[in-house]
C-alpha atoms as a PDB file:
ATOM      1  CA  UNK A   1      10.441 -18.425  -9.531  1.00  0.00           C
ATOM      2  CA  UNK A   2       8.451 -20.992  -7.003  1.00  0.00           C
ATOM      3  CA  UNK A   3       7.999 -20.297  -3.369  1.00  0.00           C
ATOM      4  CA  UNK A   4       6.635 -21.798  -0.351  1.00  0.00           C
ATOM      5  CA  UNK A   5       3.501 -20.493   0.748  1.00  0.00           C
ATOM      6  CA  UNK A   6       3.908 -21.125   4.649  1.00  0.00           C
ATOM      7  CA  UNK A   7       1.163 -19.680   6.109  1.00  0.00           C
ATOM      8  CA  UNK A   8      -2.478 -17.688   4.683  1.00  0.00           C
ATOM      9  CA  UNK A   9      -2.714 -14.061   5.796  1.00  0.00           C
ATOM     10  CA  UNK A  10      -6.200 -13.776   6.803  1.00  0.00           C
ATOM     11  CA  UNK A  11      -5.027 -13.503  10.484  1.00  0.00           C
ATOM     12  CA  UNK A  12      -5.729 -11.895  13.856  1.00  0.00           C
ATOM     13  CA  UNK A  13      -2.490 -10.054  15.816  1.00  0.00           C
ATOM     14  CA  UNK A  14      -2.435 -12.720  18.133  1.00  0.00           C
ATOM     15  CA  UNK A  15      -2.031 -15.405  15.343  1.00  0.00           C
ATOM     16  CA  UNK A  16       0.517 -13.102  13.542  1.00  0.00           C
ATOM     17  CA  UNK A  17       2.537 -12.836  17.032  1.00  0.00           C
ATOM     18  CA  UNK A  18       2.445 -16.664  17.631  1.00  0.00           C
ATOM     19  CA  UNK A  19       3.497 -16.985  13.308  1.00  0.00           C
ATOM     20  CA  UNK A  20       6.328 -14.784  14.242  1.00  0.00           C
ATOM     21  CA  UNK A  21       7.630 -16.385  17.431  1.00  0.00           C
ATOM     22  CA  UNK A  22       7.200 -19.949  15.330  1.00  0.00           C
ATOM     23  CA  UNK A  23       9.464 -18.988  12.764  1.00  0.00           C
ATOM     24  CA  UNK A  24      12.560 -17.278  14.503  1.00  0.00           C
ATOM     25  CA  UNK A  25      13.150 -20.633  16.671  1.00  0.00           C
ATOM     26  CA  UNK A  26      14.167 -22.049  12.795  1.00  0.00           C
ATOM     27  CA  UNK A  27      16.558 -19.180  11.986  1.00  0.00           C
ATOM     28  CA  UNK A  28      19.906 -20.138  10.810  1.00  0.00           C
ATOM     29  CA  UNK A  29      22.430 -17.215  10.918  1.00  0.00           C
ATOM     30  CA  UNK A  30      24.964 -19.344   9.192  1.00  0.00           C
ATOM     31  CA  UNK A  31      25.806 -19.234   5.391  1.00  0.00           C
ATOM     32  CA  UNK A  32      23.897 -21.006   2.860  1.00  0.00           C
ATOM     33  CA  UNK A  33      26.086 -19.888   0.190  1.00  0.00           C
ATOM     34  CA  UNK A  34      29.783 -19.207  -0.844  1.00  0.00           C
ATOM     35  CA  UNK A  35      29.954 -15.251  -1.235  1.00  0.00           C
ATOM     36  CA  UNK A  36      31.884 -16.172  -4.365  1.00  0.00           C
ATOM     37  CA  UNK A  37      29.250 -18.465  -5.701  1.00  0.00           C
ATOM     38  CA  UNK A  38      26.675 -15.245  -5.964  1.00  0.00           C
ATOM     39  CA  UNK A  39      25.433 -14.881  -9.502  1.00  0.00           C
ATOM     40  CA  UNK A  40      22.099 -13.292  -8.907  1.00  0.00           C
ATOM     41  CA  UNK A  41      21.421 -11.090  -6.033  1.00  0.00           C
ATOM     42  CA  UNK A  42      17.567  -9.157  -6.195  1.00  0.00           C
ATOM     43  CA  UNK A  43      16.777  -5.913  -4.366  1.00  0.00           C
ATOM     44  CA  UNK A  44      12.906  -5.391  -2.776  1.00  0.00           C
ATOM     45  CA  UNK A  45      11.397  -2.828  -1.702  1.00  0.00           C
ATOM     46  CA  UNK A  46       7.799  -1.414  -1.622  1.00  0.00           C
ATOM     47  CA  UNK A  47       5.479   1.974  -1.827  1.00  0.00           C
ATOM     48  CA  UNK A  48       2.385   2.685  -0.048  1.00  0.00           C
ATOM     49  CA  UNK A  49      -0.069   5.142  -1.937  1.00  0.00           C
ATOM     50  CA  UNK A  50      -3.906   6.040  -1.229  1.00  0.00           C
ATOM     51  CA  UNK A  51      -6.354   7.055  -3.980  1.00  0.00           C
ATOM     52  CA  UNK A  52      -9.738   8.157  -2.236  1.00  0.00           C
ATOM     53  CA  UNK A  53      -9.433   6.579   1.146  1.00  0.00           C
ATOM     54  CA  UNK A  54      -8.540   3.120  -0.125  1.00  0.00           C
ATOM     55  CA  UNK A  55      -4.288   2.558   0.573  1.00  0.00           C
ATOM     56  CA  UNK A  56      -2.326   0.085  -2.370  1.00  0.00           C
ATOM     57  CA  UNK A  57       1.156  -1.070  -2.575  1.00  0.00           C
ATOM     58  CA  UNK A  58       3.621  -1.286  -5.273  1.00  0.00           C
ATOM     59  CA  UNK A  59       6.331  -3.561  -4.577  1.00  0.00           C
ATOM     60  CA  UNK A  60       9.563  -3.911  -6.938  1.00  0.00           C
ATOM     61  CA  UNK A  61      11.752  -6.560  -7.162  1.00  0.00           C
ATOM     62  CA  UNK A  62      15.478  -5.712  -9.085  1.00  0.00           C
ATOM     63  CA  UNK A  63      17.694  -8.795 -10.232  1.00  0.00           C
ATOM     64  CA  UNK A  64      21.183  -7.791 -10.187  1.00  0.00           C
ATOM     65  CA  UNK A  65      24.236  -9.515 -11.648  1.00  0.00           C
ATOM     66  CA  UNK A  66      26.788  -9.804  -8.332  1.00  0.00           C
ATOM     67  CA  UNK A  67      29.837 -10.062 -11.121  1.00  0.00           C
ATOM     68  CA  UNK A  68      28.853  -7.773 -13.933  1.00  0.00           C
ATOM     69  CA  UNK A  69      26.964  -5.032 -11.980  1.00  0.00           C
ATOM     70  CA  UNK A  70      24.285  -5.025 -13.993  1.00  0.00           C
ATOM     71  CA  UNK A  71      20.518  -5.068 -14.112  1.00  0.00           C
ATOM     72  CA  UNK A  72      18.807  -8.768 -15.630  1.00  0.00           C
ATOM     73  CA  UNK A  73      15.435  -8.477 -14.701  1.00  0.00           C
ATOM     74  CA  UNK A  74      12.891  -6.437 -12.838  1.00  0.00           C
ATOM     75  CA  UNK A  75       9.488  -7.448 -12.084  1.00  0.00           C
ATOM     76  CA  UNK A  76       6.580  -5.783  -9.908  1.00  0.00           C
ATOM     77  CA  UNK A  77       3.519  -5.965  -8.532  1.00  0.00           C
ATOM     78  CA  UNK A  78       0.580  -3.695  -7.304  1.00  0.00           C
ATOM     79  CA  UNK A  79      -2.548  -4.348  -5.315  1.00  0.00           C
ATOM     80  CA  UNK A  80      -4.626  -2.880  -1.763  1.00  0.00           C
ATOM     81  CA  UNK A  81      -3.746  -3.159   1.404  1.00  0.00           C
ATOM     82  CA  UNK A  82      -6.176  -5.358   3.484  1.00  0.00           C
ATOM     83  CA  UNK A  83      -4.032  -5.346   6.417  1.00  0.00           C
ATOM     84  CA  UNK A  84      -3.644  -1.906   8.640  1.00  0.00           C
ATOM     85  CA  UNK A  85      -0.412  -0.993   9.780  1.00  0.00           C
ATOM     86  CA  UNK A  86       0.534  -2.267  13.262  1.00  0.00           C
ATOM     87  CA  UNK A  87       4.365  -1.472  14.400  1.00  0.00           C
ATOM     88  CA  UNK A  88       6.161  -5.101  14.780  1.00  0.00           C
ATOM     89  CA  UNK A  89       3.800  -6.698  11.797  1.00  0.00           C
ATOM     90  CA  UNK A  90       5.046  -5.022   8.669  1.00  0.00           C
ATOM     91  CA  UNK A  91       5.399  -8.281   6.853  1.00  0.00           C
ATOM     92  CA  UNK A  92       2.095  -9.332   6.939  1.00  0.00           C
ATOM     93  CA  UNK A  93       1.039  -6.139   4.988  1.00  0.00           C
ATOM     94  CA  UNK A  94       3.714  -6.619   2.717  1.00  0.00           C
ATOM     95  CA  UNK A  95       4.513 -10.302   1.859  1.00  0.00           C
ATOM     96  CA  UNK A  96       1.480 -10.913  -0.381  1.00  0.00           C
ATOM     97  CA  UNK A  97       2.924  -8.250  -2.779  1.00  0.00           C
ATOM     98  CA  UNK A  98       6.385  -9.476  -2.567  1.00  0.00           C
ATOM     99  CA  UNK A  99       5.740 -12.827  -3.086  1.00  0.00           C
ATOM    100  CA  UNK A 100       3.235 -11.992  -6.310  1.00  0.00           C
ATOM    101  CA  UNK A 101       6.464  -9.844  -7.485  1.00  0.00           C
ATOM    102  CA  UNK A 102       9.060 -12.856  -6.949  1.00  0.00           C
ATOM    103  CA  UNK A 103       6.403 -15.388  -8.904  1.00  0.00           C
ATOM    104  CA  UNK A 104       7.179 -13.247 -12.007  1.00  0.00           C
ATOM    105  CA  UNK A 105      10.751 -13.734 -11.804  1.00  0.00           C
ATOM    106  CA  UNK A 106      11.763 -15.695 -15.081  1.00  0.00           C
ATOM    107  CA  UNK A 107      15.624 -16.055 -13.217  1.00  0.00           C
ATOM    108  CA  UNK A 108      16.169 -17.453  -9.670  1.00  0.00           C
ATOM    109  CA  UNK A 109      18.050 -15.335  -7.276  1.00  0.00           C
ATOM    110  CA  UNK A 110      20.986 -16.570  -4.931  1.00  0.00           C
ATOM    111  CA  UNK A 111      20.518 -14.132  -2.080  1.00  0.00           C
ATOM    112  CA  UNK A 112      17.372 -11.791  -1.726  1.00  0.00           C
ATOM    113  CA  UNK A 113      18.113  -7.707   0.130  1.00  0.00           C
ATOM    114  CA  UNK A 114      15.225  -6.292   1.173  1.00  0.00           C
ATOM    115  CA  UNK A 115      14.189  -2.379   2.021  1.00  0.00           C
ATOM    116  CA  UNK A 116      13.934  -3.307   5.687  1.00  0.00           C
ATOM    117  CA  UNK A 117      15.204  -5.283   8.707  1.00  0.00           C
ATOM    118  CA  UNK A 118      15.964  -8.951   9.131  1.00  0.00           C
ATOM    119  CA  UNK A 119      16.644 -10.273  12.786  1.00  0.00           C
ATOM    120  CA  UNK A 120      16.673  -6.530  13.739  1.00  0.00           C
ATOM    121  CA  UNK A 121      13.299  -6.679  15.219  1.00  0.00           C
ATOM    122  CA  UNK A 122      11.559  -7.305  18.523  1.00  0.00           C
ATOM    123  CA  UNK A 123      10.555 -10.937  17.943  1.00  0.00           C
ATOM    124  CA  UNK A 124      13.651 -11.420  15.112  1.00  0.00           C
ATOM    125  CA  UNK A 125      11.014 -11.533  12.586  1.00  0.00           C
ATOM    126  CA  UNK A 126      11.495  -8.083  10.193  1.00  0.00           C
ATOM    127  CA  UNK A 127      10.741  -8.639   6.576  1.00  0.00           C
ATOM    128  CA  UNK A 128      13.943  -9.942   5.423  1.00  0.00           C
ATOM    129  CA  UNK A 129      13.457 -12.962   7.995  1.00  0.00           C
ATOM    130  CA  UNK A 130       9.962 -13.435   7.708  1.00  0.00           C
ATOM    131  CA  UNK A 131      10.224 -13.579   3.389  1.00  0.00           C
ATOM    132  CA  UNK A 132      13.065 -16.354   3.610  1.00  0.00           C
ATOM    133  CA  UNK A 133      10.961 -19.169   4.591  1.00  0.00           C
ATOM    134  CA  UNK A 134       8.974 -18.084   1.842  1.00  0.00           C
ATOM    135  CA  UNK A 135      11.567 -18.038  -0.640  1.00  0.00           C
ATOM    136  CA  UNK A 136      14.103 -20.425   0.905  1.00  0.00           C
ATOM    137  CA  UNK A 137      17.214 -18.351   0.096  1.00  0.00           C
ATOM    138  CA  UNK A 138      19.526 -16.519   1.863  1.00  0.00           C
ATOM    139  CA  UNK A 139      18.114 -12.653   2.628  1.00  0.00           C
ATOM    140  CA  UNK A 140      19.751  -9.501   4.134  1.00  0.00           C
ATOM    141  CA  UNK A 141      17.944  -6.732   5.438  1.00  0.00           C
ATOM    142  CA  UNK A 142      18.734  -2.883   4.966  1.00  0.00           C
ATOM    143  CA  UNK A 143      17.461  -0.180   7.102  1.00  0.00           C
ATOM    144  CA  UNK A 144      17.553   3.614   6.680  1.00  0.00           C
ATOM    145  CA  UNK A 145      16.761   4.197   9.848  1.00  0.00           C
ATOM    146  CA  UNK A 146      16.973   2.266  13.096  1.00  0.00           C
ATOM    147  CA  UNK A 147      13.811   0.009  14.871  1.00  0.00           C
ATOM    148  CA  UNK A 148      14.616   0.619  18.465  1.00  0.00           C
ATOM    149  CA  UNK A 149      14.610  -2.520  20.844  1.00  0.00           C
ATOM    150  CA  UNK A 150      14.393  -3.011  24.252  1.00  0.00           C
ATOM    151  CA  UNK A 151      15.201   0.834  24.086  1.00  0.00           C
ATOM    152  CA  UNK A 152      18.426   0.168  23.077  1.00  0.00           C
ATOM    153  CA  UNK A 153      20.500   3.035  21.516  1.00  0.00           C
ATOM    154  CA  UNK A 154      23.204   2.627  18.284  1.00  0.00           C
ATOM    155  CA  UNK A 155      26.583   3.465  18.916  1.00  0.00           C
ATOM    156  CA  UNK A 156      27.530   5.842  16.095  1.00  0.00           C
ATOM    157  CA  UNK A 157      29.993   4.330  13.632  1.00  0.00           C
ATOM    158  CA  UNK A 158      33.022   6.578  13.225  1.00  0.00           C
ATOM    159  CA  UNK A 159      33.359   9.034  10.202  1.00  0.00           C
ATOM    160  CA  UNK A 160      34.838   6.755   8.412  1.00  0.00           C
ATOM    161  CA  UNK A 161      34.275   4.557   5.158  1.00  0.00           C
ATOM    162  CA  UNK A 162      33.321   1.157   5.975  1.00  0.00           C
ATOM    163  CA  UNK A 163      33.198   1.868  10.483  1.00  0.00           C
ATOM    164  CA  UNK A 164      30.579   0.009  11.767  1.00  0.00           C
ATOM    165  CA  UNK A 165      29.349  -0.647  15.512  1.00  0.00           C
ATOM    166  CA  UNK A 166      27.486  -3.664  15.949  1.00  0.00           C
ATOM    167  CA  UNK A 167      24.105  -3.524  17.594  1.00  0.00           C
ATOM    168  CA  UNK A 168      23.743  -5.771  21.018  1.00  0.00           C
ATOM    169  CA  UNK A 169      20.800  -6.667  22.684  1.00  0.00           C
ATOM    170  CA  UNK A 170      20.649  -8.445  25.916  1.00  0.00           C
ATOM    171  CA  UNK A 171      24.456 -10.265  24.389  1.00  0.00           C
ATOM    172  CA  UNK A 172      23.274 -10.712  21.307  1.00  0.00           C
ATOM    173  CA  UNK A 173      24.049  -9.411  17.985  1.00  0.00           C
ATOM    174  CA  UNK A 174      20.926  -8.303  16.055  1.00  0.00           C
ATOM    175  CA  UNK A 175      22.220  -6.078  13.830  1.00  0.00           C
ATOM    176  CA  UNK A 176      25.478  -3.732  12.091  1.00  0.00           C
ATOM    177  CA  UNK A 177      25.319   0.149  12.503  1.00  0.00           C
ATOM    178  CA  UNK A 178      27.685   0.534   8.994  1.00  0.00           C
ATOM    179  CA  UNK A 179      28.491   3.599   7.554  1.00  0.00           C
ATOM    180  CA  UNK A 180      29.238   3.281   3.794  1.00  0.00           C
ATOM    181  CA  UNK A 181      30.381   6.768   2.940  1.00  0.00           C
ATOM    182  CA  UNK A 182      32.242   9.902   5.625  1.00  0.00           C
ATOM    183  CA  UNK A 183      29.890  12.325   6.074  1.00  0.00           C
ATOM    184  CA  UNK A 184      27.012   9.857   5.324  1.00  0.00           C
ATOM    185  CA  UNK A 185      23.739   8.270   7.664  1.00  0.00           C
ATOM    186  CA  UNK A 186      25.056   4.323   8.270  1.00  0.00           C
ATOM    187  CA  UNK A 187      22.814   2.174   7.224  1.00  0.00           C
ATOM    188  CA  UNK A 188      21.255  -1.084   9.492  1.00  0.00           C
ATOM    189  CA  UNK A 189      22.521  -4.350   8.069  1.00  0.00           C
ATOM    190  CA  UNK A 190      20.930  -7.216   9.583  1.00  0.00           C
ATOM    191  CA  UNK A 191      20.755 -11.281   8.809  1.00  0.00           C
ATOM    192  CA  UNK A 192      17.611 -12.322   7.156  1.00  0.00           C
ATOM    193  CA  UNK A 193      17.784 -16.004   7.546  1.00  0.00           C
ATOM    194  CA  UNK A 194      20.478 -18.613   5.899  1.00  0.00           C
ATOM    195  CA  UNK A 195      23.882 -16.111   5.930  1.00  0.00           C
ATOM    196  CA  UNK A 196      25.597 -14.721   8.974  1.00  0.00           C
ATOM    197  CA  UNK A 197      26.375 -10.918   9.672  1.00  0.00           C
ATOM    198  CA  UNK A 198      30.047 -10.673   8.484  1.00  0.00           C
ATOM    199  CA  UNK A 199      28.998 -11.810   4.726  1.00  0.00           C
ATOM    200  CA  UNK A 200      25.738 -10.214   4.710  1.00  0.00           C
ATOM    201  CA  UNK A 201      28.367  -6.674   5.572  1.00  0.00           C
ATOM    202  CA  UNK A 202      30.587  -7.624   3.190  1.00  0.00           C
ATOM    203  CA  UNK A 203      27.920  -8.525   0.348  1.00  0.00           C
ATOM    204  CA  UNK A 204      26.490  -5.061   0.962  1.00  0.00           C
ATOM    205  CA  UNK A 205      29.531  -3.148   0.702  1.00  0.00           C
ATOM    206  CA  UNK A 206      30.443  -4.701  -2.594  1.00  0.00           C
ATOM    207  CA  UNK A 207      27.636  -3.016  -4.063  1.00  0.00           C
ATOM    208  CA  UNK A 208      28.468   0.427  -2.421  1.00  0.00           C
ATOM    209  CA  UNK A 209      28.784   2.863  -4.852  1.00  0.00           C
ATOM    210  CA  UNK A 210      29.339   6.746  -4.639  1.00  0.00           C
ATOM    211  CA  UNK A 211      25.685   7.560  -5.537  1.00  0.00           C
ATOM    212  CA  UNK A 212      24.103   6.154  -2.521  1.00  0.00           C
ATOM    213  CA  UNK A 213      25.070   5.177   1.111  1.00  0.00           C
ATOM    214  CA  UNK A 214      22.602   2.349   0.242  1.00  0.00           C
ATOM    215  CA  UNK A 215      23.473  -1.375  -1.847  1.00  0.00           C
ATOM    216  CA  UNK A 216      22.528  -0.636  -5.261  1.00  0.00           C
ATOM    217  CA  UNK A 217      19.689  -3.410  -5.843  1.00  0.00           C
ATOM    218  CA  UNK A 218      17.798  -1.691  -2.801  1.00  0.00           C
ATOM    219  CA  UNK A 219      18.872   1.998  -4.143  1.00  0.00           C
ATOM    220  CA  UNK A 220      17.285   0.849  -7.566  1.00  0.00           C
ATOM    221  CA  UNK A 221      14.691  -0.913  -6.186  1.00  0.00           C
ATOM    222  CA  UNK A 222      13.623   1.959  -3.997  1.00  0.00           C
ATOM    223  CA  UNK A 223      13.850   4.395  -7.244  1.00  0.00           C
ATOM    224  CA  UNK A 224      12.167   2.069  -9.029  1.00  0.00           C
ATOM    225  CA  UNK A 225       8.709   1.755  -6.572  1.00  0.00           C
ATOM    226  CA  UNK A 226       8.656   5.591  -6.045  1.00  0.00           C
ATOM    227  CA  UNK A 227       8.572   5.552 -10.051  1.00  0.00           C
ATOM    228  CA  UNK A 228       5.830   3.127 -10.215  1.00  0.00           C
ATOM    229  CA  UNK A 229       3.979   4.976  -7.369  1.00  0.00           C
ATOM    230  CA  UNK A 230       4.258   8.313  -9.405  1.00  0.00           C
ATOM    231  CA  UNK A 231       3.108   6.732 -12.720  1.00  0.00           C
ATOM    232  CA  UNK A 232       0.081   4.300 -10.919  1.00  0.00           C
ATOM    233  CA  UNK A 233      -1.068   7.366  -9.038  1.00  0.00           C
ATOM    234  CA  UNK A 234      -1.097   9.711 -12.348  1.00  0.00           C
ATOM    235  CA  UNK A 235      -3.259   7.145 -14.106  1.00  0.00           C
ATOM    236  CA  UNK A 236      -5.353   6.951 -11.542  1.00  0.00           C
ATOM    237  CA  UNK A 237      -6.374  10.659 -11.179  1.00  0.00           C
ATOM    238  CA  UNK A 238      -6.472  10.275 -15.149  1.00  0.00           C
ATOM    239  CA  UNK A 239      -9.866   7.678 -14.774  1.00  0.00           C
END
């Protein structure tokens, strides 16, 4: 699959901040495509591992059929770290190994779900955001656990399958507290770029099943990088 390499990533915080604020003025939270039209819908996450002082990433990148609910393709990519973790900047550190994973791709996704937010972050630039312009397709983001703003608090859904409580900050919708299963942590839904909040919710809960409170393409995806991260680390300790 091509992408769009907008910007290097040899860059000071300052540069990354001003990248950031850049980008979110061209956010489009409408839809880019039918939710009926999905064929292919990829799930992304990555793992963080450290073998004697030096930290590397594994990052995992599932292609799932929307229709048949089935896995096409799966691709990855491993490499270290350059960039230290600062809170508000996680896409720097992880877009080089993303995009290296999506250049593998043999298929071409319709919509892209990362492990992560989308407009849910201080500047409206979390992963799912910031890797759209790069791959110029519509992109959700999925939290397990909420990036506090402005030191706003989540209004528990209800115990209920499907409740949801949207998350406002200074009158604006950044993100969906949605809880997929009673009983269950929500998740954090949030528009990437290029789709708007109610499809993004009701893309994700089409691929609710009872295993996980998370979409399956990030559930595998996640399984998948903590498998890679086991097996990379064991050959490692092997040399």
């Amino acid at each position: 699959m091509e992408i769009k390499e907008i910007h290097s990533f040899d860059l000071e915080t300052e540069q990354c901040k001003s990248i950031q604020y850049n980008l979110s003025k061209k956010v489009m939270l409408e839809n880019a495509i039918h939710i009926e039209s999905i064929k292919l819908l990829a799930g992304v996450d990555i793992a963080y591992y450290d073998i004697q002082g030096v930290e590397y990433g594994v990052c995992c990148v599932i292609v799932f059929d929307f229709r048949a609910k089935r896995v096409i393709e799966k691709t990855y990519s491993t490499g270290k770290v350059t960039m230290p973790y600062i809170p508000g900047y996680l896409a720097f550190r992880e877009l080089p190994l993303i995009m290296e994973a999506v250049k593998k791709l043999s298929c071409t996704p319709d919509v892209f779900m990362f492990d992560g937010n989308g407009i849910l972050h201080p500047r409206k630039m979390g992963i799912a955001t910031h890797a759209s312009f790069f791959l110029n397709k519509p992109c959700i983001g999925i939290a397990k656990s909420y990036l506090k703003i402005d030191d706003i608090i989540f209004i528990e859904p209800k115990n209920e399958e499907n409740a949801f409580e949207d998350i406002i900050v200074n009158d604006e919708v950044y993100g969906r507290a949605l809880r997929t299963h009673i009983h269950v942590k929500p998740i954090f839904v949030s528009c990437g770029n290029y789709i708007d909040l109610e499809t993004a919710s009701n893309i994700t809960l089409r691929l609710i099943t009872k295993e996980s409170r998370l979409p399956i393409p990030v559930r595998l995806a996640d399984l998948e990088t903590r498998r890679l991260k086991r097996l990379l680390v064991s050959l490692r300790d092997e040399w």
